[in-house]
N, C-alpha and C. Protein backbone atom coordinates (compact mmCIF):
# COMPACT_ATOMS: atom_id res chain seq x y z
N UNK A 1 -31.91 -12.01 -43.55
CA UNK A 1 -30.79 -12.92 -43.28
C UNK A 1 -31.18 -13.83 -42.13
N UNK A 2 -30.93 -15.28 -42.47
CA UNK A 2 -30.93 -15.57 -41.58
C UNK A 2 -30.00 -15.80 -39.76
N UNK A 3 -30.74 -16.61 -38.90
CA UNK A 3 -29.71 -16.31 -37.52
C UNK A 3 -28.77 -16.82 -37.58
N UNK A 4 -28.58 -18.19 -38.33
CA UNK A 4 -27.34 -19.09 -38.59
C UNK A 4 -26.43 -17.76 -39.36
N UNK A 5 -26.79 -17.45 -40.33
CA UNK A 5 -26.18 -16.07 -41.37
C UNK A 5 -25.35 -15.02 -40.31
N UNK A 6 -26.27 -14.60 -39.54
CA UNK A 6 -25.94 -13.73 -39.14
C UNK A 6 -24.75 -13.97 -38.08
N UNK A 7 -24.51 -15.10 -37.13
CA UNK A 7 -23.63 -15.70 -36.62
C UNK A 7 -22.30 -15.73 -37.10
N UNK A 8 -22.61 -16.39 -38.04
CA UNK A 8 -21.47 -16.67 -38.65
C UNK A 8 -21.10 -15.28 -39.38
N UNK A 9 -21.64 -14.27 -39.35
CA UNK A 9 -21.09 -12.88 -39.85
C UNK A 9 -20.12 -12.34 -38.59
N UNK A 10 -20.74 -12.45 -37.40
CA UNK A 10 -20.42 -11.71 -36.17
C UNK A 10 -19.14 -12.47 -35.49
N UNK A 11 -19.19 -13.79 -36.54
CA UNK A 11 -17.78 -14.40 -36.18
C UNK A 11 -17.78 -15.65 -34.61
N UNK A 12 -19.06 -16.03 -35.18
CA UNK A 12 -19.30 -16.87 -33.45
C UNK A 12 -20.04 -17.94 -34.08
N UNK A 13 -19.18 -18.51 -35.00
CA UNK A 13 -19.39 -20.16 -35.04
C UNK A 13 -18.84 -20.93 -34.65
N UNK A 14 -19.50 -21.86 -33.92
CA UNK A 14 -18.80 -23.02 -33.17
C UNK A 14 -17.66 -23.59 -33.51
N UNK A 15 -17.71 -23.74 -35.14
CA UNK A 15 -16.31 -24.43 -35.00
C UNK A 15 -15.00 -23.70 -35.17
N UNK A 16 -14.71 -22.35 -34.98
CA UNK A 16 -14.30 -21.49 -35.27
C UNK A 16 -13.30 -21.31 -34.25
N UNK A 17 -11.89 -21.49 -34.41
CA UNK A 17 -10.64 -21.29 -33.15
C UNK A 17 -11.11 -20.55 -32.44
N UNK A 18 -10.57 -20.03 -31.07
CA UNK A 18 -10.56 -19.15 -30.40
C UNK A 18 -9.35 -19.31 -29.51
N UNK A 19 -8.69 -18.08 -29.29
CA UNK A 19 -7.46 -17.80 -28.16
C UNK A 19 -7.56 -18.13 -26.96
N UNK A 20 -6.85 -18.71 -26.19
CA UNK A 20 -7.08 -19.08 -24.98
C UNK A 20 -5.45 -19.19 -23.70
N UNK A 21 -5.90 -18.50 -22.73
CA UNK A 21 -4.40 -18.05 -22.08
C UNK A 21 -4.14 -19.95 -21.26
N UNK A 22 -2.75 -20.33 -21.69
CA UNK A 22 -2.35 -21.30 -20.67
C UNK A 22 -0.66 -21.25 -20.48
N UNK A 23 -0.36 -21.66 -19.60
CA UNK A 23 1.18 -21.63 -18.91
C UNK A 23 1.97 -22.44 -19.44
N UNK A 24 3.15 -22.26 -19.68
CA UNK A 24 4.65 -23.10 -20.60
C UNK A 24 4.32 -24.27 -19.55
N UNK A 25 4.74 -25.58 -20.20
CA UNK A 25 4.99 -26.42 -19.99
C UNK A 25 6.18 -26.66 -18.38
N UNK A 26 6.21 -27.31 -17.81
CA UNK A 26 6.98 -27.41 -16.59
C UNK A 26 8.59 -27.90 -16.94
N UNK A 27 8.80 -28.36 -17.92
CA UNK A 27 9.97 -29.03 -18.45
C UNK A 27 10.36 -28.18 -19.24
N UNK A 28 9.40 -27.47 -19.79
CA UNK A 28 9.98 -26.26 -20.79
C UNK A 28 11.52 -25.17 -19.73
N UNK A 29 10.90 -24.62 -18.68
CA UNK A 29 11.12 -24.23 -17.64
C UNK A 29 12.77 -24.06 -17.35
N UNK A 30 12.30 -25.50 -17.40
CA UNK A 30 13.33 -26.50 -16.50
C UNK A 30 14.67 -26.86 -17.60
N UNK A 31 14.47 -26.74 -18.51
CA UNK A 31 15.36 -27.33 -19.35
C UNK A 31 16.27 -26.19 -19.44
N UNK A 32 15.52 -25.23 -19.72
CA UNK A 32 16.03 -23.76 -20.72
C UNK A 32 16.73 -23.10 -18.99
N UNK A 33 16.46 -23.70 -18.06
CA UNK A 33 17.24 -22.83 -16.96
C UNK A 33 18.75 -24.08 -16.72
N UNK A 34 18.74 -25.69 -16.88
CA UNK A 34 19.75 -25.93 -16.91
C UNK A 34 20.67 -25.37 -18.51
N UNK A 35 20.06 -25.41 -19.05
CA UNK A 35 21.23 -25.27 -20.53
C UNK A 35 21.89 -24.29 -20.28
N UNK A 36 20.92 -22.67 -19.54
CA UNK A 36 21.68 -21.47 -19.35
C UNK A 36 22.97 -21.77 -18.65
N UNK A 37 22.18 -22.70 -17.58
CA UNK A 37 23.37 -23.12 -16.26
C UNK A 37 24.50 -23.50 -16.81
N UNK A 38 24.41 -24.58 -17.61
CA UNK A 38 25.22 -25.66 -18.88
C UNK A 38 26.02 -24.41 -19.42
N UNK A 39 25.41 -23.77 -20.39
CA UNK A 39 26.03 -22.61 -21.16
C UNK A 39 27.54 -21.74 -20.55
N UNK A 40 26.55 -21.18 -19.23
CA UNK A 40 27.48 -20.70 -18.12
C UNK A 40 29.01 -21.37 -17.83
N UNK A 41 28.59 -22.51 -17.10
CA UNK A 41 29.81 -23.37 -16.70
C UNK A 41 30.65 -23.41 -18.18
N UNK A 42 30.46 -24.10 -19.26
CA UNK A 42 31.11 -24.58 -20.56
C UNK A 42 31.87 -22.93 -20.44
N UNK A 43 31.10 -21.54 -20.67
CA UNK A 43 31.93 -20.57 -20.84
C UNK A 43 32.66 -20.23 -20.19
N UNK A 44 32.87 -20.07 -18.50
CA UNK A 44 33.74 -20.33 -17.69
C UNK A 44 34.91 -21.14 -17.39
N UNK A 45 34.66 -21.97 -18.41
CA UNK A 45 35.79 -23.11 -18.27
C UNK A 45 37.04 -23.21 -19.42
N UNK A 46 36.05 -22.45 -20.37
CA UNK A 46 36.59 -22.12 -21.66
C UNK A 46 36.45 -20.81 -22.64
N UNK A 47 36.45 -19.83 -21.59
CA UNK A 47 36.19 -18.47 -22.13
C UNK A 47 38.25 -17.73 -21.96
N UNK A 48 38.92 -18.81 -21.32
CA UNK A 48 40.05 -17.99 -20.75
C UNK A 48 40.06 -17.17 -19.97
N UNK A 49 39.30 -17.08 -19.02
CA UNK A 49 39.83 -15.87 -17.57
C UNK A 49 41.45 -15.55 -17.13
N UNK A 50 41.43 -17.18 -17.45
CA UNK A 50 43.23 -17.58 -16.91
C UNK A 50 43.56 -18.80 -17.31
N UNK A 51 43.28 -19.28 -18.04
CA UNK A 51 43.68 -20.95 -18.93
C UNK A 51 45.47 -20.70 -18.92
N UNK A 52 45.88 -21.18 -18.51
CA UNK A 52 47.35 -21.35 -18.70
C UNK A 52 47.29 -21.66 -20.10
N UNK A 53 46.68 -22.39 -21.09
CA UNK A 53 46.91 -22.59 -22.12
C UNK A 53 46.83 -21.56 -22.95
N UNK A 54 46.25 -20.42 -22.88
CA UNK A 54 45.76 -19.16 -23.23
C UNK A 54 46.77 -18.02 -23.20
N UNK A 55 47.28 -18.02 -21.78
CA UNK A 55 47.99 -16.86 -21.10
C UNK A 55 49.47 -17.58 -20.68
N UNK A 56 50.00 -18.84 -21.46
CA UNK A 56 51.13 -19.32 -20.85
C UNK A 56 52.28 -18.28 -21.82
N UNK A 57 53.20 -17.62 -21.05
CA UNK A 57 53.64 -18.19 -19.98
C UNK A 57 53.39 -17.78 -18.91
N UNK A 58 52.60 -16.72 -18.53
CA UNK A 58 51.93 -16.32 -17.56
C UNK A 58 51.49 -17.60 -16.43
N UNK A 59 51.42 -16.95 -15.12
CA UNK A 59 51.05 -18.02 -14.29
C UNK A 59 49.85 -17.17 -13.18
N UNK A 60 49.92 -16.28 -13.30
CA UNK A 60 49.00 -15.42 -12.52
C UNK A 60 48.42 -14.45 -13.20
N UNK A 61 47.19 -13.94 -12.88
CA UNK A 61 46.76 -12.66 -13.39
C UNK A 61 47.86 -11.59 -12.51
N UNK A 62 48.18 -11.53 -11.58
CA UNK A 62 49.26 -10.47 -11.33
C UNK A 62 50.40 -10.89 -11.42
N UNK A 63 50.83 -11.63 -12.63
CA UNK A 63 51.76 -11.92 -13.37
C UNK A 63 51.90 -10.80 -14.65
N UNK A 64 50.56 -11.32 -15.16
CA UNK A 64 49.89 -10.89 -16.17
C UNK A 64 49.56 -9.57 -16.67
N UNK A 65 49.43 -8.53 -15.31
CA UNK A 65 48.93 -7.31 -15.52
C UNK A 65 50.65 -6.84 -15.42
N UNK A 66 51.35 -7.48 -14.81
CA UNK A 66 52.75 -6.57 -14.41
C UNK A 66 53.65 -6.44 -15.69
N UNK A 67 52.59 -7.10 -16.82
CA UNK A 67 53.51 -6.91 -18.38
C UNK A 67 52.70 -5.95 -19.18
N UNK A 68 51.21 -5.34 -18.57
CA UNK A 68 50.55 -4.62 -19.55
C UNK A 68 51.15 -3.36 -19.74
N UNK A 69 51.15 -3.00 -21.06
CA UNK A 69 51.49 -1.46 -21.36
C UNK A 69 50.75 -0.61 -20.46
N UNK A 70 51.47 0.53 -20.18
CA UNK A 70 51.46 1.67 -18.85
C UNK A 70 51.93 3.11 -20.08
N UNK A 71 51.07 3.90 -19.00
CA UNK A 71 51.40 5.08 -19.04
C UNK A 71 51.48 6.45 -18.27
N UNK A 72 52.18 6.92 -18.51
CA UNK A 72 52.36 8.62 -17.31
C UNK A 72 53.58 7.31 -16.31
N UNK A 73 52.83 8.22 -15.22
CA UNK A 73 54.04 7.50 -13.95
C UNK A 73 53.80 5.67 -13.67
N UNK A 74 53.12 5.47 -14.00
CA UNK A 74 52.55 3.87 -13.66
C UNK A 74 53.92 2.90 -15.19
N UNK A 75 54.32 4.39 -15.93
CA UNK A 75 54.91 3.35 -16.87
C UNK A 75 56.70 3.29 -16.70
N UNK A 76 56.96 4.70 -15.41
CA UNK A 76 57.97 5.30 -15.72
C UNK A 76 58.49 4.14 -14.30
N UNK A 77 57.71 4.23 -13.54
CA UNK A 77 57.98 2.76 -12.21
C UNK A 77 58.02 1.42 -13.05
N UNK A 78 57.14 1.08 -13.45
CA UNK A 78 57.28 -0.28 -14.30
C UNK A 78 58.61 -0.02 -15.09
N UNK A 79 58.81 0.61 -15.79
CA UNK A 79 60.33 0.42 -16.44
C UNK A 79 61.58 0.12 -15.11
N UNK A 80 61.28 1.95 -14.51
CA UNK A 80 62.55 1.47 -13.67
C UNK A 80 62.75 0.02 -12.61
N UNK A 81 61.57 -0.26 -12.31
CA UNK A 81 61.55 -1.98 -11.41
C UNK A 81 62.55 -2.66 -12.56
N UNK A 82 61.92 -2.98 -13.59
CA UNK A 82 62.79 -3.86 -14.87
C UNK A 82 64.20 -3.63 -15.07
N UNK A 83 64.55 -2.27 -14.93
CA UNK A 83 66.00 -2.27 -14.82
C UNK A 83 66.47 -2.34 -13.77
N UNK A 84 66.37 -1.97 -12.55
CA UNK A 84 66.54 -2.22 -11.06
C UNK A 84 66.17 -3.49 -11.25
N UNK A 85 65.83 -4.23 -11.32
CA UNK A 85 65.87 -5.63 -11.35
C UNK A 85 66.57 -6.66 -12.06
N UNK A 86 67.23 -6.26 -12.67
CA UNK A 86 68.48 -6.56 -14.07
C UNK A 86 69.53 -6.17 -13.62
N UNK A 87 69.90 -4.74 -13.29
CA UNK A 87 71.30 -4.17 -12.90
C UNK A 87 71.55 -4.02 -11.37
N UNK A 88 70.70 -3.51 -10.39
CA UNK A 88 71.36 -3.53 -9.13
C UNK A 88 70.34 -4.37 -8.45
N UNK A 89 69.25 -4.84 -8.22
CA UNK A 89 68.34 -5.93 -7.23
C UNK A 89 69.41 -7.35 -7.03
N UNK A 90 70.80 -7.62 -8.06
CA UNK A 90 71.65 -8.42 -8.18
C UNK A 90 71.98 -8.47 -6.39
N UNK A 91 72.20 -7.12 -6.08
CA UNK A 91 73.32 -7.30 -5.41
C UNK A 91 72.62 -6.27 -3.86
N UNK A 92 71.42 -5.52 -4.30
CA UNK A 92 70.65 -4.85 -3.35
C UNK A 92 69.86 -5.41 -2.93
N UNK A 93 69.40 -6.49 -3.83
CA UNK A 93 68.13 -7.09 -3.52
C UNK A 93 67.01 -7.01 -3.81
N UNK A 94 66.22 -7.54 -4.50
CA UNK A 94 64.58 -7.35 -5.31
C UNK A 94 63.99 -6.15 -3.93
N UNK A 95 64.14 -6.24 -2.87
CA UNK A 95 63.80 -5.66 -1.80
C UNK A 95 63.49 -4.36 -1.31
N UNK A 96 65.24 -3.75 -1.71
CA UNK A 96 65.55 -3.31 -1.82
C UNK A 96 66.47 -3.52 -0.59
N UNK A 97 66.60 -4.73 0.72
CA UNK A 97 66.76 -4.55 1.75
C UNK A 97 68.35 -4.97 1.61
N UNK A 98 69.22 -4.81 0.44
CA UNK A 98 70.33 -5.18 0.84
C UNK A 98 71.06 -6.73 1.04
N UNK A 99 72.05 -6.81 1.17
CA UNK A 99 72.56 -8.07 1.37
C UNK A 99 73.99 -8.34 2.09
N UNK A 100 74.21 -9.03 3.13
CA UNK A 100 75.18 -8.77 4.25
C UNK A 100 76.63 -8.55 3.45
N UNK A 101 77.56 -7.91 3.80
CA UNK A 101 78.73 -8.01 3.37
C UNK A 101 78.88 -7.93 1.60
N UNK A 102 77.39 -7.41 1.33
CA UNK A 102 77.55 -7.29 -0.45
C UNK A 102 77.54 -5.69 -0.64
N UNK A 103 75.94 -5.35 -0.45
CA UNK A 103 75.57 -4.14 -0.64
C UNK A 103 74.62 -3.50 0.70
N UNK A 104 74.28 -1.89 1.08
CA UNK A 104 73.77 -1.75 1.41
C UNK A 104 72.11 -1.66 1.24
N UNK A 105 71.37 -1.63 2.01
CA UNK A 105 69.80 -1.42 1.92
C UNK A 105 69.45 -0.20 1.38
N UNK A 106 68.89 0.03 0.29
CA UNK A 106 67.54 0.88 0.06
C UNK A 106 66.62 1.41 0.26
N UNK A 107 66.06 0.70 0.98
CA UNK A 107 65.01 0.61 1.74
C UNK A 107 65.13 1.23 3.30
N UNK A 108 64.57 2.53 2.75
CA UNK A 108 65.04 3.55 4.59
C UNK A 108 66.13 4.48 4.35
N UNK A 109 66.77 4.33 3.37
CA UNK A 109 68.24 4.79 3.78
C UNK A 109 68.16 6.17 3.27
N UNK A 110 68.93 7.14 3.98
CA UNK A 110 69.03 8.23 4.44
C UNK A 110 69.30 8.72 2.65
N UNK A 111 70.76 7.89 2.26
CA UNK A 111 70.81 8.54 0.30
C UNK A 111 69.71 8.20 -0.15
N UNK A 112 69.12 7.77 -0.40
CA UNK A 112 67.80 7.36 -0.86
C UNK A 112 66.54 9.14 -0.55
N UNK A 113 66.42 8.98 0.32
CA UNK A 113 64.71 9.45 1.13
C UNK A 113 65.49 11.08 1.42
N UNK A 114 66.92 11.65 0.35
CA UNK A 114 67.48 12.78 0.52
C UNK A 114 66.08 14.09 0.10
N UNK A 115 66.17 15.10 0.08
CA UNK A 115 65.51 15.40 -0.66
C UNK A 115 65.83 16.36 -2.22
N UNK A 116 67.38 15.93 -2.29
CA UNK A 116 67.84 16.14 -3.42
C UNK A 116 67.88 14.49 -4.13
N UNK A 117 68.15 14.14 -5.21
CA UNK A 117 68.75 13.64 -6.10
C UNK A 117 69.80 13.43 -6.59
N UNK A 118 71.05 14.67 -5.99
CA UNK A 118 72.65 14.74 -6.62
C UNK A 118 73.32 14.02 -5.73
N UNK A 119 73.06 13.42 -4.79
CA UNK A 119 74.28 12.58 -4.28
C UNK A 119 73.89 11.06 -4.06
N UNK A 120 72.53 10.79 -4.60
CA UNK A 120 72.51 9.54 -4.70
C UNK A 120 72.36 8.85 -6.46
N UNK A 121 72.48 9.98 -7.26
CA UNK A 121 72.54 10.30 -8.49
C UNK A 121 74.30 9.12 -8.94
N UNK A 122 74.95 10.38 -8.73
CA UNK A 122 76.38 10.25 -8.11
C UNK A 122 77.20 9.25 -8.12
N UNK A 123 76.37 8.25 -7.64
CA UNK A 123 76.70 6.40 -6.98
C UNK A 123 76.91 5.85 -7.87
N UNK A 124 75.60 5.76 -8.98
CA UNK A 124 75.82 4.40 -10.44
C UNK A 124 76.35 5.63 -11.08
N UNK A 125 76.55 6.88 -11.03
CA UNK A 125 77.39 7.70 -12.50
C UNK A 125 78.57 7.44 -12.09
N UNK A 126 79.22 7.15 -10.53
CA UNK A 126 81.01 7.14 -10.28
C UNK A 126 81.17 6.06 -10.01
N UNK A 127 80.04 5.45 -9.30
CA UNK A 127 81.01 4.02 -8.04
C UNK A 127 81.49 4.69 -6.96
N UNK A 128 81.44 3.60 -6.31
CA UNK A 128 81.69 4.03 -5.07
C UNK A 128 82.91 3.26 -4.72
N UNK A 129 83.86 3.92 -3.56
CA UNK A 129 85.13 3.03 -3.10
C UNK A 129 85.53 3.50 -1.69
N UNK A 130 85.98 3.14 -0.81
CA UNK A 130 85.87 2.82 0.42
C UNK A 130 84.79 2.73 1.35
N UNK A 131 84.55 3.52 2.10
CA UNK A 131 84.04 3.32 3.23
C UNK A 131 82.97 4.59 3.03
N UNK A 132 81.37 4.34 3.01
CA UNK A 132 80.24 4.49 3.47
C UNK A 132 79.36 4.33 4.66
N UNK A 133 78.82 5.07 5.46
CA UNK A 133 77.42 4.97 6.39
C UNK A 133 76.09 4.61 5.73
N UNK A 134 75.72 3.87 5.52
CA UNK A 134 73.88 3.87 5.83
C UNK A 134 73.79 3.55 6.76
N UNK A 135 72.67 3.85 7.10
CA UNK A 135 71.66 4.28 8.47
C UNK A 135 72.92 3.68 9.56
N UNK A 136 73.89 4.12 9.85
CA UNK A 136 74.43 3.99 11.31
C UNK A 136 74.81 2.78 10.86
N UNK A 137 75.43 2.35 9.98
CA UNK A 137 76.37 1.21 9.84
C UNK A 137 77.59 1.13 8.72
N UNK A 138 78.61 0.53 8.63
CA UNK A 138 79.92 1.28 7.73
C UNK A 138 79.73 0.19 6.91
N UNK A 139 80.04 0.57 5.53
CA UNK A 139 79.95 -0.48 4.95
C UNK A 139 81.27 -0.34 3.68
N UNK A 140 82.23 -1.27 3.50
CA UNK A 140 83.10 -0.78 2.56
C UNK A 140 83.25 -1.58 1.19
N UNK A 141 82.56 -0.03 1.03
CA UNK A 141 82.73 -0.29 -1.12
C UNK A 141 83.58 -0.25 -1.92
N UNK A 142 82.86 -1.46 -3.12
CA UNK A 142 84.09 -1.21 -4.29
C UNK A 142 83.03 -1.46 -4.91
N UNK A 143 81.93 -0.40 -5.10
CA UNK A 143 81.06 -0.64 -6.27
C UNK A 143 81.30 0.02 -7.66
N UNK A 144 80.62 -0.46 -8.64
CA UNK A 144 81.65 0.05 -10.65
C UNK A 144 80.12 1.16 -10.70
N UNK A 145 80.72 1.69 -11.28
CA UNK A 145 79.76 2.91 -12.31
C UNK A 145 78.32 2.22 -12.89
N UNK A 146 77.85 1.32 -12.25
CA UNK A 146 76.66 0.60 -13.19
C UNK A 146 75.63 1.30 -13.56
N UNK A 147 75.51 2.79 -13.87
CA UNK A 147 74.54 3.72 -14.35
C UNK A 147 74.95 4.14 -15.48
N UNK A 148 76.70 4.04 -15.65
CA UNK A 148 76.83 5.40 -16.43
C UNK A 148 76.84 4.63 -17.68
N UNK A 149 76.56 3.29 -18.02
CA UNK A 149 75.99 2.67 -19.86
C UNK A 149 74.62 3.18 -19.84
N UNK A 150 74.09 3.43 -18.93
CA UNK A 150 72.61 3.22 -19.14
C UNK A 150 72.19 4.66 -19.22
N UNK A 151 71.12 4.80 -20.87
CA UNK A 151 70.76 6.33 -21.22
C UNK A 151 70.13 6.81 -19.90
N UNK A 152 70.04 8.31 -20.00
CA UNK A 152 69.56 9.19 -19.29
C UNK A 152 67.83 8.69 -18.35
N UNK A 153 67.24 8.62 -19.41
CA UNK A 153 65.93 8.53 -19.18
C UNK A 153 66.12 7.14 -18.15
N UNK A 154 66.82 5.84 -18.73
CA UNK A 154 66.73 4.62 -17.72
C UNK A 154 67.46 4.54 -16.27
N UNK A 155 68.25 5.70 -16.24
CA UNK A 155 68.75 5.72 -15.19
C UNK A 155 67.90 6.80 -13.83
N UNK A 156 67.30 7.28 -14.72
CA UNK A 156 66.08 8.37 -14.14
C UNK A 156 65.12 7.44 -13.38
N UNK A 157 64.74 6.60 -14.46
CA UNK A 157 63.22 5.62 -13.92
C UNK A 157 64.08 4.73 -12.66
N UNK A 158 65.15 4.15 -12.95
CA UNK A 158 65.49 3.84 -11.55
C UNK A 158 65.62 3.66 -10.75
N UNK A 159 66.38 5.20 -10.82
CA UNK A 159 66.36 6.12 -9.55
C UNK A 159 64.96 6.37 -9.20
N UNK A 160 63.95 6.94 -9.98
CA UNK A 160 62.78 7.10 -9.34
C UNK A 160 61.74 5.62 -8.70
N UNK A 161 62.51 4.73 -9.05
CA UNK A 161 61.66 3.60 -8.48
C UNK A 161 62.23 3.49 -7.52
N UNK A 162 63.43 3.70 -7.40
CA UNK A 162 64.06 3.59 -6.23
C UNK A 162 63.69 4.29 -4.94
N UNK A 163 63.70 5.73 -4.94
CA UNK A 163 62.86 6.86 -4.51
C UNK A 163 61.73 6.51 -3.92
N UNK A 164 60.96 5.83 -4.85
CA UNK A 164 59.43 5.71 -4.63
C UNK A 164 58.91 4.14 -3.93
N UNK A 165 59.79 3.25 -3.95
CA UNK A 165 59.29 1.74 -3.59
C UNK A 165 60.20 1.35 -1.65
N UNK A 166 59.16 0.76 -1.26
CA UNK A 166 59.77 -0.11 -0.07
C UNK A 166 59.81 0.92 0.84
N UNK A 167 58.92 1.79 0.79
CA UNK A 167 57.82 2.83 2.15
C UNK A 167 58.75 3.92 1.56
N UNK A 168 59.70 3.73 1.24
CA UNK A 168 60.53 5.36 0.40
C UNK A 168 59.76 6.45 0.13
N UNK A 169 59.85 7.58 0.44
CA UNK A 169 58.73 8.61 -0.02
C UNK A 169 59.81 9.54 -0.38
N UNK A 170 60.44 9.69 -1.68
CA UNK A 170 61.09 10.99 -2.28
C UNK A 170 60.74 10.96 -3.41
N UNK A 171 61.05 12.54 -4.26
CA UNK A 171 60.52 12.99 -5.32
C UNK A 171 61.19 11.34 -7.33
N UNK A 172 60.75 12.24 -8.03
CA UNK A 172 61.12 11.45 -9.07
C UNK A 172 62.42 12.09 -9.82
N UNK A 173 62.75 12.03 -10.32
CA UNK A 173 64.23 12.13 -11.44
C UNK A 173 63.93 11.77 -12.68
N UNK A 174 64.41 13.04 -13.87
CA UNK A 174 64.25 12.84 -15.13
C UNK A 174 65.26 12.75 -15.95
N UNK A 175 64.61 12.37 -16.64
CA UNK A 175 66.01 12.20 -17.51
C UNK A 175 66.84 13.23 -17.73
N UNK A 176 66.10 14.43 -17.77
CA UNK A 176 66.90 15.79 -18.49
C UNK A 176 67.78 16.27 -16.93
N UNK A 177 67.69 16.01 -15.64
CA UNK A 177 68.15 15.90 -14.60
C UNK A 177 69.60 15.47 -14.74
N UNK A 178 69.46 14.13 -15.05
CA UNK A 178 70.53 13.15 -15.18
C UNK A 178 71.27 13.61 -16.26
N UNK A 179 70.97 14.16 -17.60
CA UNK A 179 71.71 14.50 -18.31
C UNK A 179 72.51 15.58 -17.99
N UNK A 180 72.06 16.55 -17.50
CA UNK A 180 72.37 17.83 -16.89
C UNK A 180 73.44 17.28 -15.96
N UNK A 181 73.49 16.59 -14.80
CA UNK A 181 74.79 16.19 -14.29
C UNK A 181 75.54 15.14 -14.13
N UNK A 182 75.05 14.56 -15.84
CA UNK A 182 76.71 13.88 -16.72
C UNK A 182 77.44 14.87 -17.27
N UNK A 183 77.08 16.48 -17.50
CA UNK A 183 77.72 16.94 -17.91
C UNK A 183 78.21 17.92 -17.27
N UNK A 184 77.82 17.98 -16.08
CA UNK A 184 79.08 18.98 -14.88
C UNK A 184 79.87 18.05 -14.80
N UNK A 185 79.58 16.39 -14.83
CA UNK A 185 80.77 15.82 -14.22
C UNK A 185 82.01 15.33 -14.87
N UNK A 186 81.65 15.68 -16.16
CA UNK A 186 82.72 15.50 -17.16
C UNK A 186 82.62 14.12 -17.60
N UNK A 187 83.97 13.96 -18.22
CA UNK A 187 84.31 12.37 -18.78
C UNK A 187 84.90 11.84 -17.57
N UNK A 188 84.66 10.35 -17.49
CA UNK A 188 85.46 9.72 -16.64
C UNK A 188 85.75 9.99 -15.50
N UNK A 189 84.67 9.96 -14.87
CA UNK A 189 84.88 10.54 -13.13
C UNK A 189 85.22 9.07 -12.75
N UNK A 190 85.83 9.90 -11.55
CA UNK A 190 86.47 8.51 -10.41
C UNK A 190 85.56 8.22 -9.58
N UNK A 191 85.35 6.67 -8.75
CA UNK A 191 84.73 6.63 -8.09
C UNK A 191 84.70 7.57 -6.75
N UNK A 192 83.62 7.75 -6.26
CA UNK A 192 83.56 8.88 -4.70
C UNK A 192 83.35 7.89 -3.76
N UNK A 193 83.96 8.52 -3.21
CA UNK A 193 84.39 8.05 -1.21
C UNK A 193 83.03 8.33 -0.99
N UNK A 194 82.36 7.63 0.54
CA UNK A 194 81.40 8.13 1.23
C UNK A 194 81.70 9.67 2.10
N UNK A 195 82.73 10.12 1.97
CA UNK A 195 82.99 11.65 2.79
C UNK A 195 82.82 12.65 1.73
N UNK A 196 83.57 12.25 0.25
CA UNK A 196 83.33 12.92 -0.91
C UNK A 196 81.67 13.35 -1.45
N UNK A 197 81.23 11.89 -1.33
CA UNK A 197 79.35 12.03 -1.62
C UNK A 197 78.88 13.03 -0.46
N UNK A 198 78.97 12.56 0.83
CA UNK A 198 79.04 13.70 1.86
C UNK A 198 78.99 15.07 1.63
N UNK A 199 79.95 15.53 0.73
CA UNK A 199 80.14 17.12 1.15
C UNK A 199 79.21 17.77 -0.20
N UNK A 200 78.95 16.82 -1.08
CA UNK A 200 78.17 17.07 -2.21
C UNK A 200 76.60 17.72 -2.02
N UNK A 201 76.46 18.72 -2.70
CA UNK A 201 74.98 19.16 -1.83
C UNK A 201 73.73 18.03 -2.45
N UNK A 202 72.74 18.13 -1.31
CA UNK A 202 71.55 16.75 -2.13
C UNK A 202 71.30 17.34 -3.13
């Protein structure tokens, strides 16, 4: 054989490709890191994080989360805020801090932070009528029964939001609680005096 032959067996003819290492282009680079950039922004702008157009009528993400479904105790506070905020925040105050010459405060108050449940129970199942103390001040009621339409369980959550919000630290109330004393108290209780709630054990 000849040497030309044999060359070209061993695969080493001149005109024959060969591999060779070189580096991407500089614009290559450059392009493919703005588009990511590009990509980025466009999805941020239009992925909905918070587009009002997306999430209207929402106006906040902690708008937003304060409507997500809940569960255990995170669902039994979220309810009762919603009704405390419908039936007595009217006249107590979103606050809970009360309102001059309307209602008393929540927030602190001795019926509240009891460490029973039965005499601040009591209040929306009777109403209240004359003359009450919170914290060292008289206050005279003519509040209506605004618990006793509302089932067991909603008057529970409530009360337990009530209990539990605006530095309040007392236990929770269940429904089967509340049912239990609509029915010591019969039909049609009268509203209680603040001396009457008084002698009532917590």
């Amino acid at each position: 054989m000849s040497e030309d032959n044999q060359k070209n067996c061993r695969g080493n003819s001149p005109g024959e490709p060969t591999a060779t290492r070189s580096s991407a282009p500089m614009w290559i680079i450059v392009a493919t890191l703005a588009l990511l950039f590009l990509g980025g922004v466009y999805f941020d702008h239009n992925s909905g994080w918070f587009n009002p157009r997306v999430y209207a009528p929402y106006h906040s993400v902690d708008q937003l989360e304060a409507y997500q479904p809940k569960s255990g105790a995170a669902a039994a506070l979220a309810k009762g805020k919603g009704i405390y905020e419908n039936v007595c925040g009217i006249c107590h105050g979103a606050d809970g801090m009360g309102k001059p010459g309307v209602a008393p405060p929540l927030a602190g108050s001795e019926w509240v932070m009891a460490k029973g449940y039965n005499r601040l129970a009591h209040i929306p199942l009777e109403g209240v009528n004359g003359a009450i103390s919170v914290e060292g001040k008289d206050w005279t009621m003519a509040m209506a029964a605004m618990g006793a339409a509302l089932p067991d369980d909603d008057l529970a959550a409530v009360l337990t939001y009530i209990r539990g919000s605006w530095g309040n630290k007392a236990g929770e109330v269940t429904g089967d609680e509340i049912k239990k004393l609509r029915a010591d108290m019969g039909k049609n209780p009268a509203p209680a005096t603040g001396d009457q709630l008084k002698a009532m054990p917590e």
